[in-house]
PDB file of N, CA and C in Angstrom:
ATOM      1  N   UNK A   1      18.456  -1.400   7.232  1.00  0.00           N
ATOM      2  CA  UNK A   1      18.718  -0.128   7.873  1.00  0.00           C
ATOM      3  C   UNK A   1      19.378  -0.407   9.208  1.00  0.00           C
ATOM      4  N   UNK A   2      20.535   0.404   9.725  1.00  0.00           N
ATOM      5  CA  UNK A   2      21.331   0.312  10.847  1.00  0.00           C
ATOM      6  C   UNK A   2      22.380   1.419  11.089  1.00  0.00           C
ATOM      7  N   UNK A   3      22.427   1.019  12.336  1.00  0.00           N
ATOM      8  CA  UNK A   3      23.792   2.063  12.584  1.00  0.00           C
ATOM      9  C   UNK A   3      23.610   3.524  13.292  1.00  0.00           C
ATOM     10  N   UNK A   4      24.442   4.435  13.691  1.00  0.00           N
ATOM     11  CA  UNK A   4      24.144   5.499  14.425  1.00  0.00           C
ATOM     12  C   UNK A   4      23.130   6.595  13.550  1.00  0.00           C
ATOM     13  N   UNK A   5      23.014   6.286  12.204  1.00  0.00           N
ATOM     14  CA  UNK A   5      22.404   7.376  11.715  1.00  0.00           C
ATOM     15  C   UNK A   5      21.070   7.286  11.041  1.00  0.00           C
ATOM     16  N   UNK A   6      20.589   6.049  12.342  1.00  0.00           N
ATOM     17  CA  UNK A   6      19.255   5.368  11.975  1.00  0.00           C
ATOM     18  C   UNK A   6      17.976   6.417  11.331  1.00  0.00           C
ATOM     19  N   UNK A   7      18.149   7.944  12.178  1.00  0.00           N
ATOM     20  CA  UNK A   7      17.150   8.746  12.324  1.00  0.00           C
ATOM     21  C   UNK A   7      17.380   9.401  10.974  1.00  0.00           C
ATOM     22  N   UNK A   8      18.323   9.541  10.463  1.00  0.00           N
ATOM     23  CA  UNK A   8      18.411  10.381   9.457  1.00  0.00           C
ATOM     24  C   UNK A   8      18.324   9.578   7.825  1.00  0.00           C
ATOM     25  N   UNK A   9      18.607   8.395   7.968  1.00  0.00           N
ATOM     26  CA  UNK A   9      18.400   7.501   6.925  1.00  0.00           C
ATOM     27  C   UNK A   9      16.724   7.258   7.264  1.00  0.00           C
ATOM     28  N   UNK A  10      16.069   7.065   7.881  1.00  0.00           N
ATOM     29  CA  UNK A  10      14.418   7.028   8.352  1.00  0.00           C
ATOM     30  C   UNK A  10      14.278   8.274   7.366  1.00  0.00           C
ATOM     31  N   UNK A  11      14.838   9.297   7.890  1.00  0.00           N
ATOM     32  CA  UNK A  11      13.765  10.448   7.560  1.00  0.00           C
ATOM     33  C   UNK A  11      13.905  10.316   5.512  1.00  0.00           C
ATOM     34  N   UNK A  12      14.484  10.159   5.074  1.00  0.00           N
ATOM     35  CA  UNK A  12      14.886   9.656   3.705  1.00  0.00           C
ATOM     36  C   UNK A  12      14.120   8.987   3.394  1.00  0.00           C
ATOM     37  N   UNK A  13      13.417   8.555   4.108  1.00  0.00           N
ATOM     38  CA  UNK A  13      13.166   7.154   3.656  1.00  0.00           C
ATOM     39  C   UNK A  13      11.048   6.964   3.168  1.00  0.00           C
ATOM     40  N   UNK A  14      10.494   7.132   2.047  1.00  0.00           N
ATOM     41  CA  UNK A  14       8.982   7.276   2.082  1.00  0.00           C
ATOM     42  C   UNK A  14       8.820   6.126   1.662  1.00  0.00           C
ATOM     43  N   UNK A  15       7.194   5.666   1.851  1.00  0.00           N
ATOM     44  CA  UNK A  15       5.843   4.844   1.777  1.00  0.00           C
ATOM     45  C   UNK A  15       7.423   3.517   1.004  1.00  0.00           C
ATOM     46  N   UNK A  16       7.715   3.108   1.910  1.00  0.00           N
ATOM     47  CA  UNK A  16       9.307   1.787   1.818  1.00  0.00           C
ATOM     48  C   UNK A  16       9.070   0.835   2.406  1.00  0.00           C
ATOM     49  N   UNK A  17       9.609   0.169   2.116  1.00  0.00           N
ATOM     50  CA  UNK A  17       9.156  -1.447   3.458  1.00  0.00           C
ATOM     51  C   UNK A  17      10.947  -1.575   3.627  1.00  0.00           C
ATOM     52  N   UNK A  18      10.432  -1.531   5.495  1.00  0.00           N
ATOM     53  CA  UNK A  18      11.891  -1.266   5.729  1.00  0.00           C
ATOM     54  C   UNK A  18      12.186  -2.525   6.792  1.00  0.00           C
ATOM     55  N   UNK A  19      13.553  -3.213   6.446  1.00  0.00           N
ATOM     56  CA  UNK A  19      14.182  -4.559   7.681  1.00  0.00           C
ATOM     57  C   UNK A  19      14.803  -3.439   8.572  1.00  0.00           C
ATOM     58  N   UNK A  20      14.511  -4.089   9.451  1.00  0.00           N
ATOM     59  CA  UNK A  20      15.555  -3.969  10.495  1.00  0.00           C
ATOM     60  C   UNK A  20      15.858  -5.281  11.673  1.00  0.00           C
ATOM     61  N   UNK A  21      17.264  -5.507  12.078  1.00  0.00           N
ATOM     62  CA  UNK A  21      17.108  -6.651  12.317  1.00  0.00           C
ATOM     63  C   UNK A  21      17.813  -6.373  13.536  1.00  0.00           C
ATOM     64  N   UNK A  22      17.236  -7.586  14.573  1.00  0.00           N
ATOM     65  CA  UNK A  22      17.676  -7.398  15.943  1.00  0.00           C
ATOM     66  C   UNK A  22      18.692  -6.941  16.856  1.00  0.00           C
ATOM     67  N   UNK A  23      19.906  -6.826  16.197  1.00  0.00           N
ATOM     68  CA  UNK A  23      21.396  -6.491  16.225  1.00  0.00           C
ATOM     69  C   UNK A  23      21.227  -4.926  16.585  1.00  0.00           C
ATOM     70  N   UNK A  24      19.857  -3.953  15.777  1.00  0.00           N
ATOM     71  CA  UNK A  24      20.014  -2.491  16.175  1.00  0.00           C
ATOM     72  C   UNK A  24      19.482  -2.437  17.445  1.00  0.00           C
ATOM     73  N   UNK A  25      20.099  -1.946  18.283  1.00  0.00           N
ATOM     74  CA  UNK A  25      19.670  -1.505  19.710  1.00  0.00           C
ATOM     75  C   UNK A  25      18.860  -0.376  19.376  1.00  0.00           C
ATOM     76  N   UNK A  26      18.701   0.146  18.829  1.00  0.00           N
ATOM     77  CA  UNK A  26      17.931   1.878  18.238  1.00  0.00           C
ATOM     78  C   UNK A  26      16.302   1.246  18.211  1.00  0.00           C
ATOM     79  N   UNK A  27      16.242   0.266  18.070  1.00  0.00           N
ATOM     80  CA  UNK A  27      14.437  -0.384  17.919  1.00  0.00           C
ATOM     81  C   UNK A  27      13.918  -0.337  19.230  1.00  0.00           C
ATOM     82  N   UNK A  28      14.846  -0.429  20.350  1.00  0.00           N
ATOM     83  CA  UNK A  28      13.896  -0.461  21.670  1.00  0.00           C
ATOM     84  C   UNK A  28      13.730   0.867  22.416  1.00  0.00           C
ATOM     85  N   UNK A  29      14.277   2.066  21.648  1.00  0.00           N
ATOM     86  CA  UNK A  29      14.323   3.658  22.112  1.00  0.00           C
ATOM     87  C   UNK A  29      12.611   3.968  21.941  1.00  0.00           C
ATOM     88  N   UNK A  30      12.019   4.541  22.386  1.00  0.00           N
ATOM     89  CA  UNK A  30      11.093   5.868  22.571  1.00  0.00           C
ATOM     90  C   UNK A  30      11.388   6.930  21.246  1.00  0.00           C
ATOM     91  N   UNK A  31      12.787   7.087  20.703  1.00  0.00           N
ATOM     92  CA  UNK A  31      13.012   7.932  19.214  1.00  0.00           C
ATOM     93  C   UNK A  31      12.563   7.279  18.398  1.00  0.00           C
ATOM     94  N   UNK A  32      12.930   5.881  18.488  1.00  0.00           N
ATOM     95  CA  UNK A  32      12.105   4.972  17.679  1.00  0.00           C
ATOM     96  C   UNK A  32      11.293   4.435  17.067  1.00  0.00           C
ATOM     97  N   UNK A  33      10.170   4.561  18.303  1.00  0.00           N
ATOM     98  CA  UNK A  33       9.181   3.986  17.702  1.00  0.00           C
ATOM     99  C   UNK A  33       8.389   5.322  17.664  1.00  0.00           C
ATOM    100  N   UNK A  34       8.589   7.023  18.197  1.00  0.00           N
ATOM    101  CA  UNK A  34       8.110   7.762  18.061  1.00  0.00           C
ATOM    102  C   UNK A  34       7.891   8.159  16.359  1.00  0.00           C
ATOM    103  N   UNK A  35       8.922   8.073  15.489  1.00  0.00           N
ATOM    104  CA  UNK A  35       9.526   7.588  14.620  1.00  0.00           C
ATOM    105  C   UNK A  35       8.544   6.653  13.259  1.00  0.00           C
ATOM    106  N   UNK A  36       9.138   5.682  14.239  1.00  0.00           N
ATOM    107  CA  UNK A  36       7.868   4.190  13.395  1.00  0.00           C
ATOM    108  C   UNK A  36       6.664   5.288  13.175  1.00  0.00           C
ATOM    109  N   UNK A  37       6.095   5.402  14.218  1.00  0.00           N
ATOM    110  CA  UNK A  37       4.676   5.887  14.429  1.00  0.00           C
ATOM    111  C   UNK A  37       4.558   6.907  13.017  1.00  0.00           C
ATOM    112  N   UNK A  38       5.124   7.971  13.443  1.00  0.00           N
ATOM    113  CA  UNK A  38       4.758   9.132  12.426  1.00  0.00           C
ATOM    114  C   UNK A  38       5.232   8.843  10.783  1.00  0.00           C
ATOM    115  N   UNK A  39       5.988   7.814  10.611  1.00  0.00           N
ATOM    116  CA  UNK A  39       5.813   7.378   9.012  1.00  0.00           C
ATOM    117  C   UNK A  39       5.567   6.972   8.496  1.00  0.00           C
ATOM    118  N   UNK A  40       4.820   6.844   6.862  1.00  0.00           N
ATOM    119  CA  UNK A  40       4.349   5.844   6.127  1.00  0.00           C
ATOM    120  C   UNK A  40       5.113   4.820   5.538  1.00  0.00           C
ATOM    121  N   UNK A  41       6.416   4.567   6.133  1.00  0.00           N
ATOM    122  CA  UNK A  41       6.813   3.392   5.378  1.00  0.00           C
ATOM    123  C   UNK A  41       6.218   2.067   6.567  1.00  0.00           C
ATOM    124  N   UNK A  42       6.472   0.935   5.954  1.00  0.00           N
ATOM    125  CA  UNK A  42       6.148  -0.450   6.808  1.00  0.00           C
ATOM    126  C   UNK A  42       7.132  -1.462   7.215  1.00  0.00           C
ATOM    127  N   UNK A  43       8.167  -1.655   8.158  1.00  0.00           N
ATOM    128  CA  UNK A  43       8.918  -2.123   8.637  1.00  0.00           C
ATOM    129  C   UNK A  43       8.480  -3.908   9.398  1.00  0.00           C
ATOM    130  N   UNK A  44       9.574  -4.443   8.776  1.00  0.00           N
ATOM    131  CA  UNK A  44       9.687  -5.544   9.305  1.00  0.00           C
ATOM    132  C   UNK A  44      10.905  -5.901  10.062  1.00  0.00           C
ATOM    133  N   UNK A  45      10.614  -5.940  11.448  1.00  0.00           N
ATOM    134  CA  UNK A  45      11.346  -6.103  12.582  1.00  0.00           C
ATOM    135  C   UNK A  45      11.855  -7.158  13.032  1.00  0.00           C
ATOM    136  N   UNK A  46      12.870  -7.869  12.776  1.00  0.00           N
ATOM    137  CA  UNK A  46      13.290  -9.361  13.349  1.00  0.00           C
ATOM    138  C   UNK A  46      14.040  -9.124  14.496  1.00  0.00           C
ATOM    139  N   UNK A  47      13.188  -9.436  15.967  1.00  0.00           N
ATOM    140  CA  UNK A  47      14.072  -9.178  17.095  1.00  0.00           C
ATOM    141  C   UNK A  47      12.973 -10.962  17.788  1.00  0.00           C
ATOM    142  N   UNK A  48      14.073 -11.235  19.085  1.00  0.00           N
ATOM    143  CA  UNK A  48      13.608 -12.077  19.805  1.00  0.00           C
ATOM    144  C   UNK A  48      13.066 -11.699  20.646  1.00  0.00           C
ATOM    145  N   UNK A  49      12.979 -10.178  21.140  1.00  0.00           N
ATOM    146  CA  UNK A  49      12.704 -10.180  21.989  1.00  0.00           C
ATOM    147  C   UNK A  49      11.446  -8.743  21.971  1.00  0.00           C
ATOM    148  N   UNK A  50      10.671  -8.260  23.207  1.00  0.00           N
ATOM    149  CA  UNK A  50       9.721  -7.741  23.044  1.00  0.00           C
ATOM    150  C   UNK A  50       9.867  -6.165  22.344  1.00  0.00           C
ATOM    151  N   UNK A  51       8.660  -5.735  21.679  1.00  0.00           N
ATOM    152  CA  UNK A  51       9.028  -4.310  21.598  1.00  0.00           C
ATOM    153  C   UNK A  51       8.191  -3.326  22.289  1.00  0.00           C
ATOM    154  N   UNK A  52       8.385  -2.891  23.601  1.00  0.00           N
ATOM    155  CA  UNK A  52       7.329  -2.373  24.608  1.00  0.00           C
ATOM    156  C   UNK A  52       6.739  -0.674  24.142  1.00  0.00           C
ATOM    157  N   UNK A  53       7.726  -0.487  23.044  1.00  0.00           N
ATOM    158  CA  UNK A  53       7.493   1.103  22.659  1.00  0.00           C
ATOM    159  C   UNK A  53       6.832   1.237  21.538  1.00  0.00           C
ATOM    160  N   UNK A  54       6.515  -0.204  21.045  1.00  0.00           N
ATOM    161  CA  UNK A  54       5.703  -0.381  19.381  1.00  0.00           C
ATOM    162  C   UNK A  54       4.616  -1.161  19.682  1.00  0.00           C
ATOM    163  N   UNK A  55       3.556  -0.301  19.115  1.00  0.00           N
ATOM    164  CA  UNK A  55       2.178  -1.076  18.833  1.00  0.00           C
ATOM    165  C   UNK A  55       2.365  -1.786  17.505  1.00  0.00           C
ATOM    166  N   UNK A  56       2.217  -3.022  18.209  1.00  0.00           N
ATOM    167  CA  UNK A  56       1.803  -4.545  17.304  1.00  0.00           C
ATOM    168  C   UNK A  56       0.573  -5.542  17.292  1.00  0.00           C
ATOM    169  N   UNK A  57       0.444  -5.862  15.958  1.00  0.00           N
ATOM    170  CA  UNK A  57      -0.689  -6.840  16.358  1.00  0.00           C
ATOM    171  C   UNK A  57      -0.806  -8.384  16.549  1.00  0.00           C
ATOM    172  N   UNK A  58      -1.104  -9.089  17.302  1.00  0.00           N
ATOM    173  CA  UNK A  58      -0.263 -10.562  17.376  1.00  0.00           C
ATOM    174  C   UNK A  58      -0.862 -11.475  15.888  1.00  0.00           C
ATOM    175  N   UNK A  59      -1.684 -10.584  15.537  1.00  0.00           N
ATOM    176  CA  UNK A  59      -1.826 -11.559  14.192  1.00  0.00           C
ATOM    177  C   UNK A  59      -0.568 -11.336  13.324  1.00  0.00           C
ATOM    178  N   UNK A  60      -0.104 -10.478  13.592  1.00  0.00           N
ATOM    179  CA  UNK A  60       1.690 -10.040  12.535  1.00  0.00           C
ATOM    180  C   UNK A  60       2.644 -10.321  12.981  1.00  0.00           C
ATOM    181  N   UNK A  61       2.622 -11.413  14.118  1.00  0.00           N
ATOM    182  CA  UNK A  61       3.727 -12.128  14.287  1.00  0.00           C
ATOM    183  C   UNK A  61       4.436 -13.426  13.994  1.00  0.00           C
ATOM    184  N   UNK A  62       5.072 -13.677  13.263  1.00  0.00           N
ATOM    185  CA  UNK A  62       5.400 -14.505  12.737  1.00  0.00           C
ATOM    186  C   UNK A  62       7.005 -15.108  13.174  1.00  0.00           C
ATOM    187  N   UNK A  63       6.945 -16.840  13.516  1.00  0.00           N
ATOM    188  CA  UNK A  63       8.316 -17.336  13.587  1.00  0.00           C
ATOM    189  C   UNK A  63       8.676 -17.973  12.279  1.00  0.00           C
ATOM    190  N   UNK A  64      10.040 -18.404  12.013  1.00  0.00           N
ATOM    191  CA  UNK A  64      10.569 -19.113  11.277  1.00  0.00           C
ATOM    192  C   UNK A  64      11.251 -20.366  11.572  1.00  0.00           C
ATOM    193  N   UNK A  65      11.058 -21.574  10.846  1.00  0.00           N
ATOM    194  CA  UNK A  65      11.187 -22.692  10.950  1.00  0.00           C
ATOM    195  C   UNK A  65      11.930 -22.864   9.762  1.00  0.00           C
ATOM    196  N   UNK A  66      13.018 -23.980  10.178  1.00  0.00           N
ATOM    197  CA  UNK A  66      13.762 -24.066   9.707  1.00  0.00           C
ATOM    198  C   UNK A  66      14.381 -25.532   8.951  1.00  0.00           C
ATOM    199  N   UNK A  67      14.105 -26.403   7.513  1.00  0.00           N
ATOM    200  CA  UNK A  67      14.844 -27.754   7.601  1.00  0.00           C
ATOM    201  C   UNK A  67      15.396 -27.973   6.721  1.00  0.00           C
ATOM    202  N   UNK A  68      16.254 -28.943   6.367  1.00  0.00           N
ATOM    203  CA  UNK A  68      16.813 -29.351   4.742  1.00  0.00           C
ATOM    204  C   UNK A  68      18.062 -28.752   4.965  1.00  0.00           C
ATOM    205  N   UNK A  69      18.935 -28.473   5.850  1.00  0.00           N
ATOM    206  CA  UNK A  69      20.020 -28.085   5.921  1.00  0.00           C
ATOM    207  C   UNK A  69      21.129 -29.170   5.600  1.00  0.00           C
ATOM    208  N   UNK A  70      21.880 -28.914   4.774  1.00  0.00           N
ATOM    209  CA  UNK A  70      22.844 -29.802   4.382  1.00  0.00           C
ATOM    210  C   UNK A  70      24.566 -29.243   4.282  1.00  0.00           C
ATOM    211  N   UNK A  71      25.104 -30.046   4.853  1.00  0.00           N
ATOM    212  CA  UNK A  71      26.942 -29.882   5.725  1.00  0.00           C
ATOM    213  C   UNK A  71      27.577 -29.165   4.819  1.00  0.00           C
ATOM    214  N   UNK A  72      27.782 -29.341   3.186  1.00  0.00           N
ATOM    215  CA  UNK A  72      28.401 -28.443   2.523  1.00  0.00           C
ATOM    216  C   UNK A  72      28.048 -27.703   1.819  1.00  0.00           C
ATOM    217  N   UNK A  73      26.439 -27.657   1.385  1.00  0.00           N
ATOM    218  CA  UNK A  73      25.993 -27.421   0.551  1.00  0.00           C
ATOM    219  C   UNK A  73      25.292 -26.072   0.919  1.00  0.00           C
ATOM    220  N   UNK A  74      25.069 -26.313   2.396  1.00  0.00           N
ATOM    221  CA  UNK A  74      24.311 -25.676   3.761  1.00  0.00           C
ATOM    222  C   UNK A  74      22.758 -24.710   2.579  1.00  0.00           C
ATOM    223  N   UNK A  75      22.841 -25.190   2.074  1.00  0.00           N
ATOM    224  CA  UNK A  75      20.942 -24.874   1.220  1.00  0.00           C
ATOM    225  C   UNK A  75      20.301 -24.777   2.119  1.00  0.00           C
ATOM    226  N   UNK A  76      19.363 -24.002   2.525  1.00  0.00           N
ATOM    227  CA  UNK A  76      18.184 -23.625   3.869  1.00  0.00           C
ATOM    228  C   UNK A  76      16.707 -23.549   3.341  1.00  0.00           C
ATOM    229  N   UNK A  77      15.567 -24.097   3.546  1.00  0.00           N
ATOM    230  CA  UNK A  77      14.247 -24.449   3.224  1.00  0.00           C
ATOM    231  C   UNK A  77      13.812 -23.545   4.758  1.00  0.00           C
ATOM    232  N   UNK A  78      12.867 -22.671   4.356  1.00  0.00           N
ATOM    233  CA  UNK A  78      12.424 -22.040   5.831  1.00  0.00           C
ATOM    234  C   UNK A  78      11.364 -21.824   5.493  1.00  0.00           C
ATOM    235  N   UNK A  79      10.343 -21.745   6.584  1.00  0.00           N
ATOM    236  CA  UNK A  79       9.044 -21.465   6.588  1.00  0.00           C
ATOM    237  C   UNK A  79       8.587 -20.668   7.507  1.00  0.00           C
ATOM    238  N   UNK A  80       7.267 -19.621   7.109  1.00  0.00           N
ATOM    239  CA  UNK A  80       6.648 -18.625   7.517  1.00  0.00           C
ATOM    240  C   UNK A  80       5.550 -18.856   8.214  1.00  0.00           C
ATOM    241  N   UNK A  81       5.662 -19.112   9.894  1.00  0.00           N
ATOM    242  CA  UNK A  81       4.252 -19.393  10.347  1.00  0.00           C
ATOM    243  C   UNK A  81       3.667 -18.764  11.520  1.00  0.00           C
ATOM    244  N   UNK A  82       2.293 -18.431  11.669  1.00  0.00           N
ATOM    245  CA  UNK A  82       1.660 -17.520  12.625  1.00  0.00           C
ATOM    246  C   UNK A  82       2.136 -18.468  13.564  1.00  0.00           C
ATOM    247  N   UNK A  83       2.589 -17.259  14.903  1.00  0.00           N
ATOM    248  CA  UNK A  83       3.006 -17.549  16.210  1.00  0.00           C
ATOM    249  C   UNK A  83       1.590 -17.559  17.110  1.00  0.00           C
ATOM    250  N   UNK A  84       0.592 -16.658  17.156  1.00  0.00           N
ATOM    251  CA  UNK A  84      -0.556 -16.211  17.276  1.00  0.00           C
ATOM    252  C   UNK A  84      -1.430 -16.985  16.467  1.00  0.00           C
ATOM    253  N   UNK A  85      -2.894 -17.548  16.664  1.00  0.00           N
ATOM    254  CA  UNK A  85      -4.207 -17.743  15.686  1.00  0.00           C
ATOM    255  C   UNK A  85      -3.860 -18.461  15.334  1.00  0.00           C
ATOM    256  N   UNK A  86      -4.721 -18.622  14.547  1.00  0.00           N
ATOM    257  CA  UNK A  86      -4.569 -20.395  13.622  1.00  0.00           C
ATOM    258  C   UNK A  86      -4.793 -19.845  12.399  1.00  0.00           C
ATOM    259  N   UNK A  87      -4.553 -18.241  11.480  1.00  0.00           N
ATOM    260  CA  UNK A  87      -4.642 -18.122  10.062  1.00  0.00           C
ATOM    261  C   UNK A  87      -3.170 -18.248   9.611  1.00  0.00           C
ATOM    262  N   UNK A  88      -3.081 -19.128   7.984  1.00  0.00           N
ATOM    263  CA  UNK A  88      -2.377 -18.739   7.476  1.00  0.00           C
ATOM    264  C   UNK A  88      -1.953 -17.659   7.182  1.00  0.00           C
ATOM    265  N   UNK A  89      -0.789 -17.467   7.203  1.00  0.00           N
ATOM    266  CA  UNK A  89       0.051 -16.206   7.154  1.00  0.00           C
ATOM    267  C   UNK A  89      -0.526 -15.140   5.004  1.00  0.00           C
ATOM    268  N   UNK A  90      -0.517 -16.026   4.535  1.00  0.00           N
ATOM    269  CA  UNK A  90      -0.801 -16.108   2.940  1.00  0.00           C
ATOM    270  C   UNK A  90      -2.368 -16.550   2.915  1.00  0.00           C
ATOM    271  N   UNK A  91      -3.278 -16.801   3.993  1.00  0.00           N
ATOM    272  CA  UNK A  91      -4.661 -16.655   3.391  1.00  0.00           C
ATOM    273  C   UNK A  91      -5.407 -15.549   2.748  1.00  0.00           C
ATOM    274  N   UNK A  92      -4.677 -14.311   3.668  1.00  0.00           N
ATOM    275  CA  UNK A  92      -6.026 -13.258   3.524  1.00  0.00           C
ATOM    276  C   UNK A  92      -5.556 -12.585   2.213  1.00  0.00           C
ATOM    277  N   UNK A  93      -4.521 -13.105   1.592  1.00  0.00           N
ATOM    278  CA  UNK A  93      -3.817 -12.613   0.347  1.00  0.00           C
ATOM    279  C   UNK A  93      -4.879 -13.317  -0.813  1.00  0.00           C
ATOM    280  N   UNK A  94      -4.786 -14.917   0.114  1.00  0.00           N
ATOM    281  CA  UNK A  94      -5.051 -15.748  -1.175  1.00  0.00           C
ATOM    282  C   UNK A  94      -6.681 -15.958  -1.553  1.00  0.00           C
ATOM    283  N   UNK A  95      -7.410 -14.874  -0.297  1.00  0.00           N
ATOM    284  CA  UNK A  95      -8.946 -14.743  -0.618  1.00  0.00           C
ATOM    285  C   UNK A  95      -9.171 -13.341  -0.956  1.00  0.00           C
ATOM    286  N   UNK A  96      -8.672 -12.628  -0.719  1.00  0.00           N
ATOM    287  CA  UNK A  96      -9.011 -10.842  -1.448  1.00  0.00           C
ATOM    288  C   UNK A  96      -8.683 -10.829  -2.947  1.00  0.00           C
ATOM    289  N   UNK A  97      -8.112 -12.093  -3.454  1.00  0.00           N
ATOM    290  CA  UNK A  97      -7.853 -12.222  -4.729  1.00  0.00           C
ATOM    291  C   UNK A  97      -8.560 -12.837  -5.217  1.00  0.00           C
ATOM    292  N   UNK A  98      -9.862 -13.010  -4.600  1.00  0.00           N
ATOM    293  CA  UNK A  98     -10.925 -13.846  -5.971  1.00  0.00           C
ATOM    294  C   UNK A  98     -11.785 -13.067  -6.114  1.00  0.00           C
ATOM    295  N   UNK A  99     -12.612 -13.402  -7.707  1.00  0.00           N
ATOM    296  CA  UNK A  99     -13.040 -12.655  -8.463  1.00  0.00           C
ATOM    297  C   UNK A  99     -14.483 -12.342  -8.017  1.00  0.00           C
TER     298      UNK A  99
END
């Protein structure tokens, strides 16, 4: 999701898991996250930098790491790891699933 007609593609938009990626300036508005707030979809936000208008929890923050990059082939191996805590990112998945 991007672009000037962020608000109106949102409103379209139900119970969705939505990217948005750092490039939209529209993520650090007050419309925004007024926005975030009042809908049921679940957005994943890739920015570097803070979001002072969105309640977050630091257990849902996550960096990416990066290796195995190769010159022509350029193949990318990346990994998902808490920035915050010491839980795996895939534990609380991989224990609500036993019997």
């Amino acid at each position: 999701m991007g672009g000037k007609d962020w608000n109106a593609v949102l409103n379209t938009m139900k119970e969705r898991i939505v990217f948005i990626d750092e490039g939209n300036v529209f993520v650090y508005s007050t419309e925004f996250a007024r926005a975030v707030q009042e809908s049921d979809n679940y957005y994943v936000i890739v920015t570097r930098e803070g979001l002072a208008n969105l309640p977050y929890s630091v257990e849902e923050i996550y960096g990416i790491r990066e290796s195995g990059k190769y010159a022509t082939i350029k193949q990318t191996y990346n990994e998902l790891y808490h920035i915050y805590g010491k839980h795996s990112p895939f534990e609380k998945a991989a224990t609500t699933n036993k019997p």
